[in-house]
C-alpha atoms as a PDB file:
ATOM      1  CA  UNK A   1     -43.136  -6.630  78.101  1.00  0.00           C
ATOM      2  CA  UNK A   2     -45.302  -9.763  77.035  1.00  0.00           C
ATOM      3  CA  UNK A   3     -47.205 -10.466  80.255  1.00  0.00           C
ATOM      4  CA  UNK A   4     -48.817 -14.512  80.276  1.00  0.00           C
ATOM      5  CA  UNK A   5     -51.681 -16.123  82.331  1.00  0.00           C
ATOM      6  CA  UNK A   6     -49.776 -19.166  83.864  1.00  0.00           C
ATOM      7  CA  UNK A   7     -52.839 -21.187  83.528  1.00  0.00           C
ATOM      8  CA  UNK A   8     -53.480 -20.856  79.456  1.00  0.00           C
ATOM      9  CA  UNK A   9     -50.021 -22.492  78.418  1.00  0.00           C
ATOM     10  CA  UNK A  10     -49.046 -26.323  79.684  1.00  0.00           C
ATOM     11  CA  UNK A  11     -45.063 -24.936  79.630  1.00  0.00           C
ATOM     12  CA  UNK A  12     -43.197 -21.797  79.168  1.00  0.00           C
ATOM     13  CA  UNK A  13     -43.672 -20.072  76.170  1.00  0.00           C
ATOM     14  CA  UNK A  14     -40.620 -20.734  75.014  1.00  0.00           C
ATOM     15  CA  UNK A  15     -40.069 -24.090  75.438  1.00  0.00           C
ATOM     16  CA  UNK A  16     -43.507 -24.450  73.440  1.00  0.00           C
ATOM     17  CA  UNK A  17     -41.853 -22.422  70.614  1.00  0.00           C
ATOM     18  CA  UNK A  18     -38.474 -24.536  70.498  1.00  0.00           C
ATOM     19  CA  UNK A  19     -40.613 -27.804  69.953  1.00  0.00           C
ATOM     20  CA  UNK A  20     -43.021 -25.865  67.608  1.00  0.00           C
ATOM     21  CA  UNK A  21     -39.767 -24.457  65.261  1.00  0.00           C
ATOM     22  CA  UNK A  22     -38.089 -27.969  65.507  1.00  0.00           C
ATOM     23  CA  UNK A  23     -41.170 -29.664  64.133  1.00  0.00           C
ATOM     24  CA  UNK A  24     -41.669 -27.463  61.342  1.00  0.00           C
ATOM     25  CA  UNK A  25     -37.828 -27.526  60.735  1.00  0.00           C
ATOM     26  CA  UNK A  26     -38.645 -31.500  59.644  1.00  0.00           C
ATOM     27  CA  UNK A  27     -41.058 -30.950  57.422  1.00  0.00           C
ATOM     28  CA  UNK A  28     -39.149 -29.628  54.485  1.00  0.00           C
ATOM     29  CA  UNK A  29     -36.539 -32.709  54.328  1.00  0.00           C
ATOM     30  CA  UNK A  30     -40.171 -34.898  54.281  1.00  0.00           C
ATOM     31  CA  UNK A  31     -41.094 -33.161  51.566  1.00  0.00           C
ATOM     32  CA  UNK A  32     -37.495 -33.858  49.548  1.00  0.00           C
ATOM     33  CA  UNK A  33     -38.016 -38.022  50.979  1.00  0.00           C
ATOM     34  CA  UNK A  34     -41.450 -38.067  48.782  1.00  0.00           C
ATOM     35  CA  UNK A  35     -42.012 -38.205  45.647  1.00  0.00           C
ATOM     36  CA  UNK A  36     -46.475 -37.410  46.002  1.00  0.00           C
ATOM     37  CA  UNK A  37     -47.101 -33.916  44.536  1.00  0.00           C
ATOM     38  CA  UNK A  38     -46.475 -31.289  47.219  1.00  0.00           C
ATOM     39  CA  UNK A  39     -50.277 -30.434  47.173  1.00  0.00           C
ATOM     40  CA  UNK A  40     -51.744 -33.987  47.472  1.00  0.00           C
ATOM     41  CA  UNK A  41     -49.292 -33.873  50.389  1.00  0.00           C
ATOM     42  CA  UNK A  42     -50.198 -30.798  51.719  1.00  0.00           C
ATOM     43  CA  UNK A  43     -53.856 -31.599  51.591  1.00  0.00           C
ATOM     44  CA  UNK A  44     -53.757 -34.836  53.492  1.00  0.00           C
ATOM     45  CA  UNK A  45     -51.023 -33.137  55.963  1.00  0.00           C
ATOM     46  CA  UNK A  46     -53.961 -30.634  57.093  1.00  0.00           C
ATOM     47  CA  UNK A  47     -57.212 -33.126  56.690  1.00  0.00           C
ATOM     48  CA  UNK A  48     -55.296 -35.838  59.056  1.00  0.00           C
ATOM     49  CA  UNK A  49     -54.515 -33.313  61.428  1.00  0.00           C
ATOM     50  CA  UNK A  50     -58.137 -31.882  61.742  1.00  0.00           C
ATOM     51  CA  UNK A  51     -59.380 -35.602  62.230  1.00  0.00           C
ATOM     52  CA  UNK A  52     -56.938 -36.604  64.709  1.00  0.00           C
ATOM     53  CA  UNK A  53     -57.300 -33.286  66.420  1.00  0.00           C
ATOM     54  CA  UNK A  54     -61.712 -33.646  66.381  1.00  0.00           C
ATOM     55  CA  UNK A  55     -61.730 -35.496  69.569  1.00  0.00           C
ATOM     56  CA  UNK A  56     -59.826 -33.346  71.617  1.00  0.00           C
ATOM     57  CA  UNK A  57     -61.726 -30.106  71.283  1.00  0.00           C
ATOM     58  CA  UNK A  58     -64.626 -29.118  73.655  1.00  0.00           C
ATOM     59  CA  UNK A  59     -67.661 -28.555  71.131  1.00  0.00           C
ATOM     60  CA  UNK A  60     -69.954 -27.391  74.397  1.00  0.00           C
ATOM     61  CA  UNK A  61     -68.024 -24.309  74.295  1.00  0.00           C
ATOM     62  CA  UNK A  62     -68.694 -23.181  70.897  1.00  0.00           C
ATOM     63  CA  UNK A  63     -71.985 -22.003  72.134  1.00  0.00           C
ATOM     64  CA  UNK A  64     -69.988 -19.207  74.033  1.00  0.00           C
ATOM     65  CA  UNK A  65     -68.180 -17.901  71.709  1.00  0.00           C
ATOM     66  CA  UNK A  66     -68.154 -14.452  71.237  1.00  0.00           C
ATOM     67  CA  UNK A  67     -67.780 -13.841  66.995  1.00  0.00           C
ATOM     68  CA  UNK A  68     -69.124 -11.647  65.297  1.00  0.00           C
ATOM     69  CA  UNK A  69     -69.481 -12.264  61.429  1.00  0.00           C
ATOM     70  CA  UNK A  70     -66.173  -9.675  60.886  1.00  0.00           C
ATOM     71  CA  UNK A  71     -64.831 -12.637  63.197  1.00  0.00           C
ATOM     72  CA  UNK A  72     -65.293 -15.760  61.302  1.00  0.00           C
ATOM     73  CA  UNK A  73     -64.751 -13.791  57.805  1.00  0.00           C
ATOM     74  CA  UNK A  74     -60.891 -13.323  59.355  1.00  0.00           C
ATOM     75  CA  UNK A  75     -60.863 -16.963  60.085  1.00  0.00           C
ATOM     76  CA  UNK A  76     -61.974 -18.190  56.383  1.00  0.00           C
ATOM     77  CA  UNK A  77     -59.265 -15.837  55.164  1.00  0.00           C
ATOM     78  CA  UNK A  78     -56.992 -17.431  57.751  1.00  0.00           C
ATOM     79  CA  UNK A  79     -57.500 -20.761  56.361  1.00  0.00           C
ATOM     80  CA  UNK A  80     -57.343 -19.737  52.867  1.00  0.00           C
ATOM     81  CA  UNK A  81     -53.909 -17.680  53.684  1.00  0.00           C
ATOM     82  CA  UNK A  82     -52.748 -21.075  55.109  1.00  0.00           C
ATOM     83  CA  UNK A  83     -53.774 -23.204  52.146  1.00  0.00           C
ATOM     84  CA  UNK A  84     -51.938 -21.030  50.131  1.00  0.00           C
ATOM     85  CA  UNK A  85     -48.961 -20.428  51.837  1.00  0.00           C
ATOM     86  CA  UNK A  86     -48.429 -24.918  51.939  1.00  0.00           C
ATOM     87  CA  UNK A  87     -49.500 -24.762  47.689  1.00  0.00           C
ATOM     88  CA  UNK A  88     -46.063 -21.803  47.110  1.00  0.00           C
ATOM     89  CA  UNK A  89     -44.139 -22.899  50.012  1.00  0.00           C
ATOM     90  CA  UNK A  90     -44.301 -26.281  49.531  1.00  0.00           C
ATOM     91  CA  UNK A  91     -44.035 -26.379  45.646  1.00  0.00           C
ATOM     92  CA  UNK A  92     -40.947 -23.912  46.315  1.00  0.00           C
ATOM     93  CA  UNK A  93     -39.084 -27.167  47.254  1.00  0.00           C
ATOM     94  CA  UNK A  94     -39.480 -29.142  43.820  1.00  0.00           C
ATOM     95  CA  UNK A  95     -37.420 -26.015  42.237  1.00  0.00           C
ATOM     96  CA  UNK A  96     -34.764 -25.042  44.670  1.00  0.00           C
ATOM     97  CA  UNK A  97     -32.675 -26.230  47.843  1.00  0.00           C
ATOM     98  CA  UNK A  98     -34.136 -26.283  51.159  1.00  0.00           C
ATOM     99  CA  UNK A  99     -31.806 -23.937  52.505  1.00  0.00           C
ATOM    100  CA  UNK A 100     -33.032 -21.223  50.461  1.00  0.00           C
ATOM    101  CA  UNK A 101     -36.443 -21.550  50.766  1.00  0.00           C
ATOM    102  CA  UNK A 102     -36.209 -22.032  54.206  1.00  0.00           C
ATOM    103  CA  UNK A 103     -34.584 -19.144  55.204  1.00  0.00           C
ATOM    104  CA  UNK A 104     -36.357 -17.073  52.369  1.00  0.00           C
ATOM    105  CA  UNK A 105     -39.224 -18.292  55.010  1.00  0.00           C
ATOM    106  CA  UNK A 106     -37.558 -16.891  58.134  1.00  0.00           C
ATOM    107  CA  UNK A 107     -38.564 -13.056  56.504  1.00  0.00           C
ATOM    108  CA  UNK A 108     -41.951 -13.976  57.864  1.00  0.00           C
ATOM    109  CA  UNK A 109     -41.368 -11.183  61.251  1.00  0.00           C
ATOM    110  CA  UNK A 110     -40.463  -8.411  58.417  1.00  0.00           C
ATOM    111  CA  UNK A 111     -44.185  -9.108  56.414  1.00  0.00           C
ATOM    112  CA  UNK A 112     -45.499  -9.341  60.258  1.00  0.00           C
ATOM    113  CA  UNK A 113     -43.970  -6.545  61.819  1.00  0.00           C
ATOM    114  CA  UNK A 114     -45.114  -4.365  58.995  1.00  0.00           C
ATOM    115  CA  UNK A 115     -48.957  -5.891  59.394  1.00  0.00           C
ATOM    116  CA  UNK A 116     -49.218  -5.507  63.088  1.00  0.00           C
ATOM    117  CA  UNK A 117     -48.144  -1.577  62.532  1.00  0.00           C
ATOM    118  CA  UNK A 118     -51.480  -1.038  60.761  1.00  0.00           C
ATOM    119  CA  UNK A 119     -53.571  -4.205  62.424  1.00  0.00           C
ATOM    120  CA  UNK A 120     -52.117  -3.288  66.243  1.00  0.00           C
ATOM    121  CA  UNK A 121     -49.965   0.084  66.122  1.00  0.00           C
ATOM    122  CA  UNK A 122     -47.390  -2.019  67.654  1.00  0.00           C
ATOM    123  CA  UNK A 123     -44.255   0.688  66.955  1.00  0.00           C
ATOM    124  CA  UNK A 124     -40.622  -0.786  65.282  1.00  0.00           C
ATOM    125  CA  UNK A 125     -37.582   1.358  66.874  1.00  0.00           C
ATOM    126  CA  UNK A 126     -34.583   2.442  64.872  1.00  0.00           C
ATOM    127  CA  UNK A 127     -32.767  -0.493  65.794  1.00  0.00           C
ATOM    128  CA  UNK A 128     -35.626  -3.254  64.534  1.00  0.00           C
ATOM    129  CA  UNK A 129     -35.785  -1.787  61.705  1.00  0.00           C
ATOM    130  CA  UNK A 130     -32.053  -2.389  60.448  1.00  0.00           C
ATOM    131  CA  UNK A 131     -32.182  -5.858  61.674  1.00  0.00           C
ATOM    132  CA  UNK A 132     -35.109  -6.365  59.635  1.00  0.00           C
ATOM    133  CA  UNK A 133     -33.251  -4.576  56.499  1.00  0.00           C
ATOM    134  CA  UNK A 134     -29.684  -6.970  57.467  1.00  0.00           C
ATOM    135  CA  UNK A 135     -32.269  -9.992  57.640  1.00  0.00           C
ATOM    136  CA  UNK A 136     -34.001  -9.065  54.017  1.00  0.00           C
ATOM    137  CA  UNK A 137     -30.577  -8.060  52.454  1.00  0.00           C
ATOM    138  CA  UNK A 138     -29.408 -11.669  53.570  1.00  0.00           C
ATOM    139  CA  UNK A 139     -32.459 -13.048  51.250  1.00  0.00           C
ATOM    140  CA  UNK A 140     -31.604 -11.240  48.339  1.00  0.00           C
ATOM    141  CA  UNK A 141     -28.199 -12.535  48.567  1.00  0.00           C
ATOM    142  CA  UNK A 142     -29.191 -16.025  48.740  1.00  0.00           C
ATOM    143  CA  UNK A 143     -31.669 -15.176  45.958  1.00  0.00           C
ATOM    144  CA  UNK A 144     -28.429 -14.002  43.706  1.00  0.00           C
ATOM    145  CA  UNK A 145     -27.006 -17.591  44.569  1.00  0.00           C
ATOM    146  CA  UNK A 146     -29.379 -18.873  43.199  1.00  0.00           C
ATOM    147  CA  UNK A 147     -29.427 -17.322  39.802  1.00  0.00           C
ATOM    148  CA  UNK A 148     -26.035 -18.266  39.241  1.00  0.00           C
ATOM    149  CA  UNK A 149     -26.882 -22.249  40.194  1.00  0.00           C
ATOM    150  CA  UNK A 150     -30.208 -22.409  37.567  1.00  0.00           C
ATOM    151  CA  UNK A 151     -33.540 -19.986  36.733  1.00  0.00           C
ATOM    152  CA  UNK A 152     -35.551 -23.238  38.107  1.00  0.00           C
ATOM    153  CA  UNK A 153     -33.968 -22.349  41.630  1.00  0.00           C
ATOM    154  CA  UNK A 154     -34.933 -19.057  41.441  1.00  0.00           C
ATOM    155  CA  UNK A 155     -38.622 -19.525  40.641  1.00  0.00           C
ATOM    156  CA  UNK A 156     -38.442 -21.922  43.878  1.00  0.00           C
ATOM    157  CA  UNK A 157     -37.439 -18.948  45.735  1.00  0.00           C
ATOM    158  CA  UNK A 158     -40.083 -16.388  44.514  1.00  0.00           C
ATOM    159  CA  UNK A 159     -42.556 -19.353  45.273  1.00  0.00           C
ATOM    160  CA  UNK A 160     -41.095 -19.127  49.160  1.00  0.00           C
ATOM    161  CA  UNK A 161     -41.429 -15.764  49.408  1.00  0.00           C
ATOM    162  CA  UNK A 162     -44.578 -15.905  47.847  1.00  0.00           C
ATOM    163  CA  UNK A 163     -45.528 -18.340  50.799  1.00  0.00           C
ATOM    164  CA  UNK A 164     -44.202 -16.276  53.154  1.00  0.00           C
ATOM    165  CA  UNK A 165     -46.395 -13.379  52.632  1.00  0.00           C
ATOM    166  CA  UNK A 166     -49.531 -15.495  53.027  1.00  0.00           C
ATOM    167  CA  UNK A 167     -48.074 -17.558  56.014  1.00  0.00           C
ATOM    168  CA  UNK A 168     -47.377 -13.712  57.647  1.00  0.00           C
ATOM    169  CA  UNK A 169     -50.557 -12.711  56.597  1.00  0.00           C
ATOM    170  CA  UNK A 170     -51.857 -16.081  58.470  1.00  0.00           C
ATOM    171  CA  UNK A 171     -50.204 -15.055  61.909  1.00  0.00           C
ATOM    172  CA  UNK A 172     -51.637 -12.000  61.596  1.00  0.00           C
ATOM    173  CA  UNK A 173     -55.365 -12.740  61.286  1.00  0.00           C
ATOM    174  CA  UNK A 174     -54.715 -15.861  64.201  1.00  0.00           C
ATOM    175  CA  UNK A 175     -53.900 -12.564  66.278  1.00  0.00           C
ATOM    176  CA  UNK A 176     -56.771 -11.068  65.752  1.00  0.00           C
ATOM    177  CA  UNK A 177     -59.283 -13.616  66.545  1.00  0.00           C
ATOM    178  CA  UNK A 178     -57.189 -14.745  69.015  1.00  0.00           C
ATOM    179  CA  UNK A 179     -59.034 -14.106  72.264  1.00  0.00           C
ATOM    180  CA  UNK A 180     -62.283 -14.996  71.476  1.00  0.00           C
ATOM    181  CA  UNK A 181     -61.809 -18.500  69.850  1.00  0.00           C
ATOM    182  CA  UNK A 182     -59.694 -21.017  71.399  1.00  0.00           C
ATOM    183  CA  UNK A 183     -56.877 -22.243  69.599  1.00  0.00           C
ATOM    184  CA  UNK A 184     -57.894 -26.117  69.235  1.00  0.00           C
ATOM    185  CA  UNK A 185     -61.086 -24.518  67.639  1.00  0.00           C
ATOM    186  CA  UNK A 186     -59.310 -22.768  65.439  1.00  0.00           C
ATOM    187  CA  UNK A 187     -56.877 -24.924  64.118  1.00  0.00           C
ATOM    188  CA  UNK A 188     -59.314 -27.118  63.173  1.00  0.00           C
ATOM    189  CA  UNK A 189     -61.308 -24.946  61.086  1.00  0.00           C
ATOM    190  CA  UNK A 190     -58.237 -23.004  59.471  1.00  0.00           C
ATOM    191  CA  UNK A 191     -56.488 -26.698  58.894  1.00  0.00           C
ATOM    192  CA  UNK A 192     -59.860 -27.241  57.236  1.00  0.00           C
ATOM    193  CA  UNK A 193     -60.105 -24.659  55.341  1.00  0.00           C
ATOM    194  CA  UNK A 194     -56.736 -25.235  53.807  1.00  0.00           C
ATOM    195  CA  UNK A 195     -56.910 -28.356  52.807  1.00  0.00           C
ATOM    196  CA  UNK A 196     -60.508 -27.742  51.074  1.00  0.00           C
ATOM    197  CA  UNK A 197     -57.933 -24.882  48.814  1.00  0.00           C
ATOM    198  CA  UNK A 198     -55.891 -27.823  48.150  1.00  0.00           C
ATOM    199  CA  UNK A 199     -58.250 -30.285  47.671  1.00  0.00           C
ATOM    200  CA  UNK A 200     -59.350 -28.108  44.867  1.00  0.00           C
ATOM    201  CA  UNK A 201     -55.957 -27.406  43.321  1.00  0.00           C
ATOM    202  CA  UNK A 202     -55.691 -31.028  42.860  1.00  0.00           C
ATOM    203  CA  UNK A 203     -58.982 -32.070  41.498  1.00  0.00           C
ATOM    204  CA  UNK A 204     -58.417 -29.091  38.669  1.00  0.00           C
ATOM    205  CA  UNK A 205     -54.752 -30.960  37.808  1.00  0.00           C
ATOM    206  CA  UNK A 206     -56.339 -34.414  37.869  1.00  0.00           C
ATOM    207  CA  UNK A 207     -54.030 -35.426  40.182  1.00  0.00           C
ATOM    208  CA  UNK A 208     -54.993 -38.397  41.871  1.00  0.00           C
ATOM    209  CA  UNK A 209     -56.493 -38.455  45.709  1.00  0.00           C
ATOM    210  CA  UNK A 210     -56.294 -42.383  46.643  1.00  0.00           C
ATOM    211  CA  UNK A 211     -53.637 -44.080  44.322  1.00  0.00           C
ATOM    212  CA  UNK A 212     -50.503 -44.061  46.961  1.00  0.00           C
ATOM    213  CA  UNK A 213     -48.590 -47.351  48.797  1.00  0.00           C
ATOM    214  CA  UNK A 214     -48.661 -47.428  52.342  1.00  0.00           C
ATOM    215  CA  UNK A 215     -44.813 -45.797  52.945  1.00  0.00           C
ATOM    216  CA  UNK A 216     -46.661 -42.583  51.593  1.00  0.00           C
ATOM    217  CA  UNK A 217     -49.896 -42.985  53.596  1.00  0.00           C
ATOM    218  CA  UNK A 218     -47.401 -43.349  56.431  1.00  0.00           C
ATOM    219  CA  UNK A 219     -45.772 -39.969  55.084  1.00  0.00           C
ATOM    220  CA  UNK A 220     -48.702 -37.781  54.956  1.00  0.00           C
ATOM    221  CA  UNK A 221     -49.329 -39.320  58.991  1.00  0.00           C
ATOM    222  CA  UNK A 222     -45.993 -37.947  60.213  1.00  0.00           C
ATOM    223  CA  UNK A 223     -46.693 -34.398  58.026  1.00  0.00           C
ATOM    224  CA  UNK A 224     -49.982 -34.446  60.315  1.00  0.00           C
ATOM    225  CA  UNK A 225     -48.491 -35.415  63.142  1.00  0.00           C
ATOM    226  CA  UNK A 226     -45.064 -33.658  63.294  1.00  0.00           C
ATOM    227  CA  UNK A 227     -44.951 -30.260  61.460  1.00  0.00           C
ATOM    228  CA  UNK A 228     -48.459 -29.635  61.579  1.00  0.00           C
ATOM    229  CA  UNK A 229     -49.915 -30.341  65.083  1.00  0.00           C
ATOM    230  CA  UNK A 230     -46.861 -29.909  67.089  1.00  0.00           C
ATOM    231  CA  UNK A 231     -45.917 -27.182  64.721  1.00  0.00           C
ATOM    232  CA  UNK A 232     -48.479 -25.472  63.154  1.00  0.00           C
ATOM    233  CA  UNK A 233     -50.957 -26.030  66.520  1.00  0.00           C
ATOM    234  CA  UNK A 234     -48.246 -24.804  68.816  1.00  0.00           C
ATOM    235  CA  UNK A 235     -47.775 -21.556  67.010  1.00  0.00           C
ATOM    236  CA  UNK A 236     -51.741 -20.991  67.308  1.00  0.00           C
ATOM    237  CA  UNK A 237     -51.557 -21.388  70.532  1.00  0.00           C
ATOM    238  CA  UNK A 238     -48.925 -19.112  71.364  1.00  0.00           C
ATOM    239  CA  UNK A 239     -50.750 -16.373  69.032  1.00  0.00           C
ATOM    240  CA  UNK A 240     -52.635 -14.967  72.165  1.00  0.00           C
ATOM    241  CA  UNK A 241     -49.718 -14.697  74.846  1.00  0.00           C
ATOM    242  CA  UNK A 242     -46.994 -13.055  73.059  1.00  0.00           C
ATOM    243  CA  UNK A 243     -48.748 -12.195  69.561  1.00  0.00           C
ATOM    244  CA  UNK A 244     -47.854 -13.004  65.902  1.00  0.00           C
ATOM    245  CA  UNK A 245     -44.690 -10.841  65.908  1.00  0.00           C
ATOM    246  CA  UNK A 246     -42.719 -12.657  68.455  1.00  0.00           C
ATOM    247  CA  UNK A 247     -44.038 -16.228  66.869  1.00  0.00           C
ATOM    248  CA  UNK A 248     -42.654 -15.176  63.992  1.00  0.00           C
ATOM    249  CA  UNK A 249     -39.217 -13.948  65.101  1.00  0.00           C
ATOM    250  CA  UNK A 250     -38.855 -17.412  66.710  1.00  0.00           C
ATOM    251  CA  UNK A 251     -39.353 -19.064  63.917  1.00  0.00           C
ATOM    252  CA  UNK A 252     -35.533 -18.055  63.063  1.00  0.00           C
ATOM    253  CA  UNK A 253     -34.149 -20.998  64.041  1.00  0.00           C
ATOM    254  CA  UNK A 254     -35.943 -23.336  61.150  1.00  0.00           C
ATOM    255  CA  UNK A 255     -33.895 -22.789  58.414  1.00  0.00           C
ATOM    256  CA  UNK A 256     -30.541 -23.508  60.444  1.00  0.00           C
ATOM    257  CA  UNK A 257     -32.293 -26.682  61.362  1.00  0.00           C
ATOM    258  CA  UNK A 258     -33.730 -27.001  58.031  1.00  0.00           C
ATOM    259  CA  UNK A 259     -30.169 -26.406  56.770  1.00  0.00           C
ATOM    260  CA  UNK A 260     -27.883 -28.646  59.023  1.00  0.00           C
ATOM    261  CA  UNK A 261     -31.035 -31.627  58.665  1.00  0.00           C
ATOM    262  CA  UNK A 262     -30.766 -31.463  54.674  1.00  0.00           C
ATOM    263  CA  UNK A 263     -26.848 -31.527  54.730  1.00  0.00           C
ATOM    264  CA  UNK A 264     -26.948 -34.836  56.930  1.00  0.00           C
ATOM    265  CA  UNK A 265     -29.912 -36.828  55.396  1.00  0.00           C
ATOM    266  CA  UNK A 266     -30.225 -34.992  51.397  1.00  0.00           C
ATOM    267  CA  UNK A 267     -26.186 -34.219  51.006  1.00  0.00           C
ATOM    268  CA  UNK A 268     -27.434 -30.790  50.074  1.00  0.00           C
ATOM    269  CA  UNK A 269     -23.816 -29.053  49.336  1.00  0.00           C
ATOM    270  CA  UNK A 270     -24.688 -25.370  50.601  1.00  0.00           C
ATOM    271  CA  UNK A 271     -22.997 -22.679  48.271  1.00  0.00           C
ATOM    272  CA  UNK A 272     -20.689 -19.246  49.401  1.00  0.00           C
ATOM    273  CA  UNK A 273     -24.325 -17.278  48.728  1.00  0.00           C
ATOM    274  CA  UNK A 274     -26.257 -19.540  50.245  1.00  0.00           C
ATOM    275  CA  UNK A 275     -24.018 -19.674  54.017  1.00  0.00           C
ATOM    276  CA  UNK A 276     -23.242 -15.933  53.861  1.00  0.00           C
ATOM    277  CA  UNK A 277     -26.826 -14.987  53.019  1.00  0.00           C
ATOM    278  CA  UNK A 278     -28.466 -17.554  55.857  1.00  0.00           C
ATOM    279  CA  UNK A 279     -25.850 -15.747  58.794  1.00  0.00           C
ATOM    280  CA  UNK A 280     -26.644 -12.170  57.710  1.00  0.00           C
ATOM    281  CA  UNK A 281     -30.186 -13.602  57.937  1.00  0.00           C
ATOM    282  CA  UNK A 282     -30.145 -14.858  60.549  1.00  0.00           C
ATOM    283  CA  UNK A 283     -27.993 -12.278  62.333  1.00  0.00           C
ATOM    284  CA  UNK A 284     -30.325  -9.839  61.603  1.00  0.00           C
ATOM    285  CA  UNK A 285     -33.213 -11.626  62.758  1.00  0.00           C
ATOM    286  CA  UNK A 286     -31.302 -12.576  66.291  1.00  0.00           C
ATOM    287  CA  UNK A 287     -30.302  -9.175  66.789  1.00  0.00           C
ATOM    288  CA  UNK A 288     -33.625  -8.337  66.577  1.00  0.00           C
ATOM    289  CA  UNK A 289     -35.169 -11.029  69.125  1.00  0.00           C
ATOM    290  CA  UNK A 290     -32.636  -9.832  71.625  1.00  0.00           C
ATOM    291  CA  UNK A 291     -33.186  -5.770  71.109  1.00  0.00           C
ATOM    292  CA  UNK A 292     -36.501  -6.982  72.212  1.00  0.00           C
ATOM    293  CA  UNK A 293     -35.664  -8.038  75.468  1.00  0.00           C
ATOM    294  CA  UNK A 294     -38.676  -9.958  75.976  1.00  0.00           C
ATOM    295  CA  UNK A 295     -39.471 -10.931  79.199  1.00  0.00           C
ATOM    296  CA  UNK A 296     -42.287 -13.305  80.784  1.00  0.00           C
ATOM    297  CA  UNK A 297     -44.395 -12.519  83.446  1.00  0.00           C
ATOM    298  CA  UNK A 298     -46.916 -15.391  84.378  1.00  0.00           C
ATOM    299  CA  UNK A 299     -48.377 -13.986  87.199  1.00  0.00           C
ATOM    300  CA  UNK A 300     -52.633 -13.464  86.908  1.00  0.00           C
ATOM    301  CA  UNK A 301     -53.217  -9.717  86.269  1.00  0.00           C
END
């Protein structure tokens, strides 16, 4: 049971997590539409967000916070774990389609549920388990695909997974800071943070900061805008009512977005591995959203 103060979301939880997933589910076809290097990109994606998002955050309260320094380490580690996760995930895409990094992505509750075991002692029954298993099997199937299409595609999909661990490992520390930093705060300082890591990828490959026409100024905007603050932001906010675990099971539906988005606009021709690998995915991962039953109380305890 995931119980919810109605006064700390502006809508249901879910409907916040449907806009959040289709969001992020646009970012990957941006990232095909540009040519910029995926870290320039990146960077700019979480440097716009933190300015446009500066004038909406109460500073006054900052003086109330209650963080220790074991507190703000977890954020720094937060921010670096989401700087990472955009340099593998996002590089992922140059080597292989977006349906398979995408839904090499969606593994993100099986790296969760594993951390919030020893972070929480939230318990996984029987049945969680083998829909985790299905949901990874799924992966390594689309992973097989792939190394009969090119060994390019495949290092795209270690890259994703690669991403995925540090975008889990993300989720996780949001949940445990949580409570005593508000999520606007936080965002800011995580988006930050990441884009400092990427900042500094780029300066030590002397790729270039400024030297971009306006169509991918306007690019980086909508990465800002989009995937990141009505993504990214969402999911941070969600974090405290019904914890990383659930975030991350929702998060399911991306790469059949992802998927369906990239076969309209790229003409992305998705292989026999690639479709039968995304359904057991995603199979396992729905089967595992509904054993949970989750229900949502918003009544003030």
């Amino acid at each position: 049971m995931v119980k919810l103060n109605k006064s700390s979301l502006p809508f249901h939880p879910l409907i916040l997590l449907i806009i959040s997933i289709l969001s992020v589910s646009i970012s990957s076809i941006m990232i095909k539409f540009s040519d910029t290097p995926t870290s320039v990109a990146g960077m700019y994606r979480l440097f716009i967000s933190v300015m446009i998002m500066l004038a909406f955050v109460p500073w006054k309260r900052l003086r109330s916070l209650e963080m220790n320094k074991k507190d703000w380490s977890i954020v720094i580690l937060a921010g670096l774990f989401l700087g990472l996760h955009f340099l593998f995930w996002m590089e992922s895409l140059v080597y292989t389609s977006v349906a398979s990094s995408m839904v090499i992505l969606s593994l993100q509750p099986l790296f969760v549920m594993i951390g919030s075991y020893f972070l929480f002692k939230e318990q996984a029954n029987l049945l969680t388990v083998l829909c985790l298993i299905v949901a990874l099997f799924g992966s390594i199937i689309i992973a097989c695909g792939d190394i009969g299409i090119s060994k390019e595609a495949l290092i795209g999909d270690g890259l994703s997974l690669i991403g995925t661990i540090f975008v889990s490992a993300y989720l996780l520390a949001g949940q445990k800071v949580s409570r005593k930093i508000e999520a606007k705060v936080y965002s800011i300082i995580v988006f930050f943070i990441g884009g400092t890591v990427m900042l500094v990828y780029n300066l030590l490959n002397n790729y270039s900061l400024i030297e971009y026409d306006s169509s991918e100024w306007t690019y980086f905007l909508l990465l800002a805008i989009i995937p990141t603050i009505f993504g990214q932001f969402i999911f941070n906010l969600l974090l405290k009512s019904i914890g990383a675990t659930t975030v991350s099971v929702g998060i399911i539906g991306e790469p059949v977005l992802a998927i369906i988005l990239a076969y309209l606009l790229l003409g992305e021709v998705i292989s026999i591995f690639q479709f039968l690998g995304s359904m057991m995915t995603l199979f396992g991962m729905g089967m595992y959203f509904w054993s949970k039953s989750i229900k949502y109380n918003f009544q003030n305890k």
